[in-house]
Protein backbone atom coordinates (compact mmCIF):
# COMPACT_ATOMS: atom_id res chain seq x y z
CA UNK A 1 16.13 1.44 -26.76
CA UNK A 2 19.23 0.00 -25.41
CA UNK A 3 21.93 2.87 -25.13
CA UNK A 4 26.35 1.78 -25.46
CA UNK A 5 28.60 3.38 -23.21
CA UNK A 6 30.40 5.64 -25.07
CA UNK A 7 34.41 5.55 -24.19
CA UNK A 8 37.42 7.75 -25.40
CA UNK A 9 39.58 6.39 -27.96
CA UNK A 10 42.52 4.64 -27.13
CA UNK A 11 45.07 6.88 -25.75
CA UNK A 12 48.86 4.99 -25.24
CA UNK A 13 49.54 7.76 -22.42
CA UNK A 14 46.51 6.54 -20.24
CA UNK A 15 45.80 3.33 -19.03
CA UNK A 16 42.65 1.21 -20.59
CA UNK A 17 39.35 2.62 -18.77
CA UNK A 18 37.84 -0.47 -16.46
CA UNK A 19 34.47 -1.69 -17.94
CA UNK A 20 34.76 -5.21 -16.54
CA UNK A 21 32.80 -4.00 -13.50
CA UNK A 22 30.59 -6.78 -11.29
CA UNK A 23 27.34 -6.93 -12.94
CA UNK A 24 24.10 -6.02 -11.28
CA UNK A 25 21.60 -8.80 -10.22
CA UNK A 26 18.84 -9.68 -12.54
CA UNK A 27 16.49 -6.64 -12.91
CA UNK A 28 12.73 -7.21 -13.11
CA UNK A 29 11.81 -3.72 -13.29
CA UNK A 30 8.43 -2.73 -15.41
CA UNK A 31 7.64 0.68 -16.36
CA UNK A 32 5.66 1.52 -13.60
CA UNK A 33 8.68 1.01 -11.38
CA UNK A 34 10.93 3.31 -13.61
CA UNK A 35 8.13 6.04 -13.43
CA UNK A 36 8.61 5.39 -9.73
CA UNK A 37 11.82 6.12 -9.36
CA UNK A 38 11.65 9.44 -11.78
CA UNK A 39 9.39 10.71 -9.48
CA UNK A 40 10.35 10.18 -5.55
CA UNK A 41 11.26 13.28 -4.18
CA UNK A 42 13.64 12.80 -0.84
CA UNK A 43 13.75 15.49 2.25
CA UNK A 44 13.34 15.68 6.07
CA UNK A 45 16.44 12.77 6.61
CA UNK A 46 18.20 12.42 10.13
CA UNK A 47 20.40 9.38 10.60
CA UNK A 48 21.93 8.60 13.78
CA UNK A 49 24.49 5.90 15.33
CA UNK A 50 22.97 4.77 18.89
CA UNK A 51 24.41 2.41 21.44
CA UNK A 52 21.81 1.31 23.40
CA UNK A 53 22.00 0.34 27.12
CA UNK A 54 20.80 -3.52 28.59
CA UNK A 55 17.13 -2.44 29.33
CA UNK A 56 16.43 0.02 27.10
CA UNK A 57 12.74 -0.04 25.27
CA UNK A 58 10.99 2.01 22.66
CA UNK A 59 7.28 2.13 23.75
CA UNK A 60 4.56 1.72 21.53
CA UNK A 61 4.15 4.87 19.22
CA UNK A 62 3.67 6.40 15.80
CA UNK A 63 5.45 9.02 13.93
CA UNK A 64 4.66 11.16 10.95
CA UNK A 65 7.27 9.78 8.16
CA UNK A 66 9.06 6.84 7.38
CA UNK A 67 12.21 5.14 8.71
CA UNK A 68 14.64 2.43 9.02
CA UNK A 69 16.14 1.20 12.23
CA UNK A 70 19.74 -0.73 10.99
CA UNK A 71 20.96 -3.55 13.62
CA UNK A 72 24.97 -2.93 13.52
CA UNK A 73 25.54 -5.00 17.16
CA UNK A 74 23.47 -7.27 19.07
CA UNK A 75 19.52 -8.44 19.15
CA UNK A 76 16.68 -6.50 19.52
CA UNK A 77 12.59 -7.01 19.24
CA UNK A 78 10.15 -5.35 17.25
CA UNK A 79 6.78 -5.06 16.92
CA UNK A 80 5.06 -3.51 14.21
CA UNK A 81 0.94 -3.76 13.93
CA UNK A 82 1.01 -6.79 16.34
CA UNK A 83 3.20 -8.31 14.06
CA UNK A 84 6.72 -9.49 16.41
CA UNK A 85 10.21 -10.19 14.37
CA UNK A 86 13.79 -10.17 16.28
CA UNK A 87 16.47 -8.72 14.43
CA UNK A 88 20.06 -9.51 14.62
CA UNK A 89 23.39 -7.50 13.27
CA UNK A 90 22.49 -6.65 9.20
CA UNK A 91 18.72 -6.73 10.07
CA UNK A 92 17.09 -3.45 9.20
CA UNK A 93 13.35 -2.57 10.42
CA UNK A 94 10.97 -0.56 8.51
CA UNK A 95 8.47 1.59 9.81
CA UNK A 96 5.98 3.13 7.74
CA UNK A 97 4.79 6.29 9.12
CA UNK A 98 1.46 6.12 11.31
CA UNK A 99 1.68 2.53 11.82
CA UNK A 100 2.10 1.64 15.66
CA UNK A 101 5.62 -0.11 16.72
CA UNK A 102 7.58 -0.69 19.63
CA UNK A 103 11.16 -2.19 20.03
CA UNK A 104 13.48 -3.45 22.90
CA UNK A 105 16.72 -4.58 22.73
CA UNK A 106 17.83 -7.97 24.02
CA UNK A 107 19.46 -7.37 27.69
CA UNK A 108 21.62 -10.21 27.04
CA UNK A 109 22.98 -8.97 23.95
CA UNK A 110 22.38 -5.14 23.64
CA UNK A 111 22.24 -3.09 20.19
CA UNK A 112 23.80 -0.69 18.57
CA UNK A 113 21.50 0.67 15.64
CA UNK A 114 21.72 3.50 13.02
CA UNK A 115 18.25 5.43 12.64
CA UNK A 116 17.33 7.11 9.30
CA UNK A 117 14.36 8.86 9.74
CA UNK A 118 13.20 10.12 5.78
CA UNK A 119 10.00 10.97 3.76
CA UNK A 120 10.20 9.55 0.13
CA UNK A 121 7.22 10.89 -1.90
CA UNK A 122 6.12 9.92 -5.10
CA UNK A 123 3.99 12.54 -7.18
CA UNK A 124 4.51 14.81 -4.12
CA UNK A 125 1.38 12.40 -2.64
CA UNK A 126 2.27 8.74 -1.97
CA UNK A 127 5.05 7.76 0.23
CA UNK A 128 7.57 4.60 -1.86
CA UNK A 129 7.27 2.39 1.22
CA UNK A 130 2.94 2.33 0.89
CA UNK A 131 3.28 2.01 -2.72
CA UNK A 132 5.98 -0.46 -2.67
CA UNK A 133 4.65 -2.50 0.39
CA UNK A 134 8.01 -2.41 1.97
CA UNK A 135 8.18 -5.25 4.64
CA UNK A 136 8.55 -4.86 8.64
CA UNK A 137 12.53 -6.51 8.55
CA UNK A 138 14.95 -5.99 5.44
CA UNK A 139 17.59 -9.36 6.01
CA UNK A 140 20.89 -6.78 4.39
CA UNK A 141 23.11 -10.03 6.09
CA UNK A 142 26.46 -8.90 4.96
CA UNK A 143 25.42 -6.40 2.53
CA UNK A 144 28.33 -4.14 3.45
CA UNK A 145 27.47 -1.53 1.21
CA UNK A 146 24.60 -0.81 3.19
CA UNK A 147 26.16 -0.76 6.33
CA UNK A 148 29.29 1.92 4.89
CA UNK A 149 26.36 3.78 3.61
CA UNK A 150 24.54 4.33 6.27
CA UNK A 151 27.62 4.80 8.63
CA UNK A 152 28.78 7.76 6.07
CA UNK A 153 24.80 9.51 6.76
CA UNK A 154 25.73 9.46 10.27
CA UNK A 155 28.69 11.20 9.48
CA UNK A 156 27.15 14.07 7.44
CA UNK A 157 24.41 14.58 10.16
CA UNK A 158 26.41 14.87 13.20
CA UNK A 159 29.04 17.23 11.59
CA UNK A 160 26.78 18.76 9.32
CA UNK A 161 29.35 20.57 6.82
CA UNK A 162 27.98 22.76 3.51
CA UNK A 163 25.64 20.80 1.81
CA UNK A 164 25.05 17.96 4.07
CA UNK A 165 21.20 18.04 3.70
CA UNK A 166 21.63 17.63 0.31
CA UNK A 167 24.38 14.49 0.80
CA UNK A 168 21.42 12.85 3.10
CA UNK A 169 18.97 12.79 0.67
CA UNK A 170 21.58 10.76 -1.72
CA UNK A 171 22.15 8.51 0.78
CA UNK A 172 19.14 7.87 1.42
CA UNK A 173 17.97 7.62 -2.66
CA UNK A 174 21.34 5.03 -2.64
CA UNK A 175 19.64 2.86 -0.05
CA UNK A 176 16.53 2.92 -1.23
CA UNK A 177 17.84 1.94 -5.28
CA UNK A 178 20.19 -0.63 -3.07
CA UNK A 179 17.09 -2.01 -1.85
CA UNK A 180 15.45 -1.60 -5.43
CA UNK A 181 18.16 -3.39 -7.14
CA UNK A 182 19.37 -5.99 -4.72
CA UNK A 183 16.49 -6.89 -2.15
CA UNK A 184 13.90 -6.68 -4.93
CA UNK A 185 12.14 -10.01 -3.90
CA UNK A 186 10.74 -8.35 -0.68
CA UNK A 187 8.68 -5.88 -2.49
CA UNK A 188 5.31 -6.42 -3.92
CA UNK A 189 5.03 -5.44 -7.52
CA UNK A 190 4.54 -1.92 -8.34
CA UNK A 191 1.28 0.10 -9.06
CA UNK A 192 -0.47 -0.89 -12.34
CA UNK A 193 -0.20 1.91 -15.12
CA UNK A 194 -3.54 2.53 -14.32
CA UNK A 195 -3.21 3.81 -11.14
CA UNK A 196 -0.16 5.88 -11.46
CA UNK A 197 -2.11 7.80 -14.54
CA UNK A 198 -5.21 8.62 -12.15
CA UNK A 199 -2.18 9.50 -9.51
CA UNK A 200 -1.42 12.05 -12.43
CA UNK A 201 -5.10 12.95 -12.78
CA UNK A 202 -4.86 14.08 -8.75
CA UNK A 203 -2.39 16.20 -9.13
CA UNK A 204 -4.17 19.39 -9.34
CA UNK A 205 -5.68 18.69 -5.88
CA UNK A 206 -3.24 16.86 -4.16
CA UNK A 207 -0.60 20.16 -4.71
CA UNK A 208 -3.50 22.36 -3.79
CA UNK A 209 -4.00 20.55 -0.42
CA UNK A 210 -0.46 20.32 0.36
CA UNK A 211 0.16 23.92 -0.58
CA UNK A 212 -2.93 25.62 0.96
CA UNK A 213 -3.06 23.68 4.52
CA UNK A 214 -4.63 26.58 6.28
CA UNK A 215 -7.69 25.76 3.77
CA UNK A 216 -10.96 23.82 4.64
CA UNK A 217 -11.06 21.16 2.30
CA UNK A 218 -13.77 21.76 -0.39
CA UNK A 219 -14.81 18.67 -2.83
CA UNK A 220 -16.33 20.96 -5.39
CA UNK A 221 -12.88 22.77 -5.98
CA UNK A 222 -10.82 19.93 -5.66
CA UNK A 223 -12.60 17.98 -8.15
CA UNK A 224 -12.97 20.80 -10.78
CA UNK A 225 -9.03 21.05 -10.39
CA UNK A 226 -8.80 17.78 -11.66
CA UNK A 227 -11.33 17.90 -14.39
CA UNK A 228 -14.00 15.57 -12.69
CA UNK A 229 -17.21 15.52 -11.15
CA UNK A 230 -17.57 15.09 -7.15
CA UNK A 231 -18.51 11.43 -7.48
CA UNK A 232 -16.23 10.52 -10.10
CA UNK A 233 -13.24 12.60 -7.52
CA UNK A 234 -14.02 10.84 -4.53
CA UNK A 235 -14.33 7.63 -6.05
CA UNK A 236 -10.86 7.99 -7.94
CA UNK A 237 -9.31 10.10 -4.76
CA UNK A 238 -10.29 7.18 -2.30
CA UNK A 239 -8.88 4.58 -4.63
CA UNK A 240 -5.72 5.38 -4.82
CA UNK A 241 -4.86 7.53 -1.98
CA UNK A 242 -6.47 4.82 0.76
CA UNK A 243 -7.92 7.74 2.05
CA UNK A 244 -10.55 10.85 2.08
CA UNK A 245 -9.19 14.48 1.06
CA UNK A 246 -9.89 15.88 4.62
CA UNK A 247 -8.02 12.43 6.25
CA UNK A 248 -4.72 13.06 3.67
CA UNK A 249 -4.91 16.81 4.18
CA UNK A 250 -4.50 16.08 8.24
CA UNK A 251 -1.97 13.76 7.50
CA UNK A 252 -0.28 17.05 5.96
CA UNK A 253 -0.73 19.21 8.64
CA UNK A 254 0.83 17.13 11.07
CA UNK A 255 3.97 16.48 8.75
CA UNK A 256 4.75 20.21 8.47
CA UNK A 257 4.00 20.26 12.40
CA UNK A 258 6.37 18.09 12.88
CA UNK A 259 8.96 19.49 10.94
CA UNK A 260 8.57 22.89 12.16
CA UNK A 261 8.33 21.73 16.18
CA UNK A 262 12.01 20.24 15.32
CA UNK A 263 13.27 23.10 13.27
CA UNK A 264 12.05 26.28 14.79
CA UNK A 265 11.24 27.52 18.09
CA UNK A 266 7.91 28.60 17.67
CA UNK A 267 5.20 28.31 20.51
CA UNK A 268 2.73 25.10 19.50
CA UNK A 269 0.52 27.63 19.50
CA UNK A 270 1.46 29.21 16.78
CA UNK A 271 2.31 26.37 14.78
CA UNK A 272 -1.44 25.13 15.04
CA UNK A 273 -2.36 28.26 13.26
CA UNK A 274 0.69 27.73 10.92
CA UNK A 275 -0.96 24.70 9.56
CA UNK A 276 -4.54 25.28 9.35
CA UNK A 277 -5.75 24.94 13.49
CA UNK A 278 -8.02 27.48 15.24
CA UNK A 279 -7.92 25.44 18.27
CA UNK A 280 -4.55 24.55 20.04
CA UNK A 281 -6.18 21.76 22.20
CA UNK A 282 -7.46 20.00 19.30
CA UNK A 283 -4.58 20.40 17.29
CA UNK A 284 -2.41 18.92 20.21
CA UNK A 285 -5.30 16.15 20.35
CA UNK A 286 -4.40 15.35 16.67
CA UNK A 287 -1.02 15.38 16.67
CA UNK A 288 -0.92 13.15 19.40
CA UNK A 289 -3.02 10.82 17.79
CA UNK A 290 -1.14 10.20 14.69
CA UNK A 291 2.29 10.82 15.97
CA UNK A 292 2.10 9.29 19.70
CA UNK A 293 3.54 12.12 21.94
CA UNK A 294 2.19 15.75 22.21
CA UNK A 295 4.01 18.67 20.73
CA UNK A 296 5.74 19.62 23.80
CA UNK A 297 7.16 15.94 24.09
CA UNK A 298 7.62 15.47 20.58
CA UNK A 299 9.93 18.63 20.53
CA UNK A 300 12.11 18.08 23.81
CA UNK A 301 12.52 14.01 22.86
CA UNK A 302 16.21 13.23 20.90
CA UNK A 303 13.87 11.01 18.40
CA UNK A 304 14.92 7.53 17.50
């Protein structure tokens, strides 16, 4: 059901309330999409303005959420699963988190970039970008609302006033709907009804792994949580996650490593037990794995 805007009555003491705004573009949006959006949940953004010097490169790595890498001056390369794009000014990369990338910038014509490192969950499980398909390069051109958006997150992270975690997360919800809205034709069409109701049917075990980390991961338990048997569980768990339990449970531990090697001073050591590791050496062997630089590293680097 449509719903009016609802407006005051005329008042001769006030002047007539605008409604002859610029209309959105064309929506295509489907149910699935609007259940989408209900349920992302935004937290963990940075954003940060960088000017980058002639020969400056970002080698090969992965990290452990998502993020976009904004082109405000010059020309740089990327490289994202062997897959090479140059960006100029109003160019944004994407990169999913655990996919392998690399970037220079163009000596010639050096960048200046904004970084927005965020997670976006959907059904505290699936991150928008994987569900969405969201490509390597966003073309913004002179979408100038992006680029005063994303200048304003700067802003909030480097002074940080009251509230300013909270601000980041609208930014970032504003640039994703921006991208929702305007940019649709990039995306690949949303999940099937079908497979956000079995994301509903996980539930039960995908808040139990992300809540008890420190806990071996037991198909039995998991599946009774959810109301199916072990085969039927796996079967629907690998099908819509990508994944096995014990692969997205890692995939947990290392996100709350990562947060808490950039938010607290613990010793690694400590944080392995935090999230479930008895072994520091193989927890370091993980995270290294999936995010590209040991703990030690990944806690003194500024990240991009």
């Amino acid at each position: 059901m449509k719903i009016t805007p609802t407006y005051p009555p005329s008042d001769p003491t006030r002047e007539t309330i605008q409604t002859d705004y610029p209309k959105f573009l064309p929506q295509s949006y489907n149910q699935s999409l609007i259940r989408l959006l209900d349920n992302v949940t935004i937290r963990d953004v940075t954003a940060v303005h960088f000017m980058c010097r002639p020969h400056w490169k970002l080698p090969e790595r992965r990290i452990a959420d998502d993020m976009f890498l904004y082109v405000t001056h010059g020309r740089m390369f990327i490289r994202v699963n062997g897959r090479e794009s140059t960006l100029r000014r109003g160019d944004c990369a994407h990169f999913r988190r655990g996919a392998p990338h690399s970037a220079a910038t163009d000596p010639h014509n050096p960048i200046q970039i904004i970084s927005v490192h965020y997670s976006a969950t959907v059904f505290a499980s699936l991150t928008l970008p994987v569900l969405l398909n969201f490509p390597d390069v966003f073309h913004f051109g002179a979408d100038k609302e992006i680029a005063t958006d994303l200048g304003a997150a700067c802003r909030e992270y480097a002074l940080q006033p009251a509230g300013y975690q909270r601000a980041l997360e609208a930014h970032v919800v504003h640039l994703l709907l921006r991208v929702l809205r305007e940019h649709s034709s990039w995306l690949s069409v949303p999940p099937s009804e079908s497979k956000l109701a079995e994301l509903r049917r996980l539930l039960p075990a995908l808040e139990a792994l992300r809540s008890e980390l420190t806990q071996p991961v037991t198909m039995p338990v998991l599946a009774n949580r959810c109301g199916l048997s072990e085969s039927q569980f796996r079967r629907v768990f690998t099908g819509t996650m990508g994944m096995l339990p014990v692969q997205y449970q890692r995939q947990l531990r290392i996100e709350r490593a990562r947060q808490l090697l950039r938010q607290t001073n613990q010793t690694v050591a400590a944080i392995a037990a935090e999230v479930g590791y008895a072994e520091t050496a193989f927890f370091a062997h993980t995270f290294k794995k999936l995010v590209g630089l040991a703990p030690g590293q990944y806690r003194q680097s500024h990240e991009l």
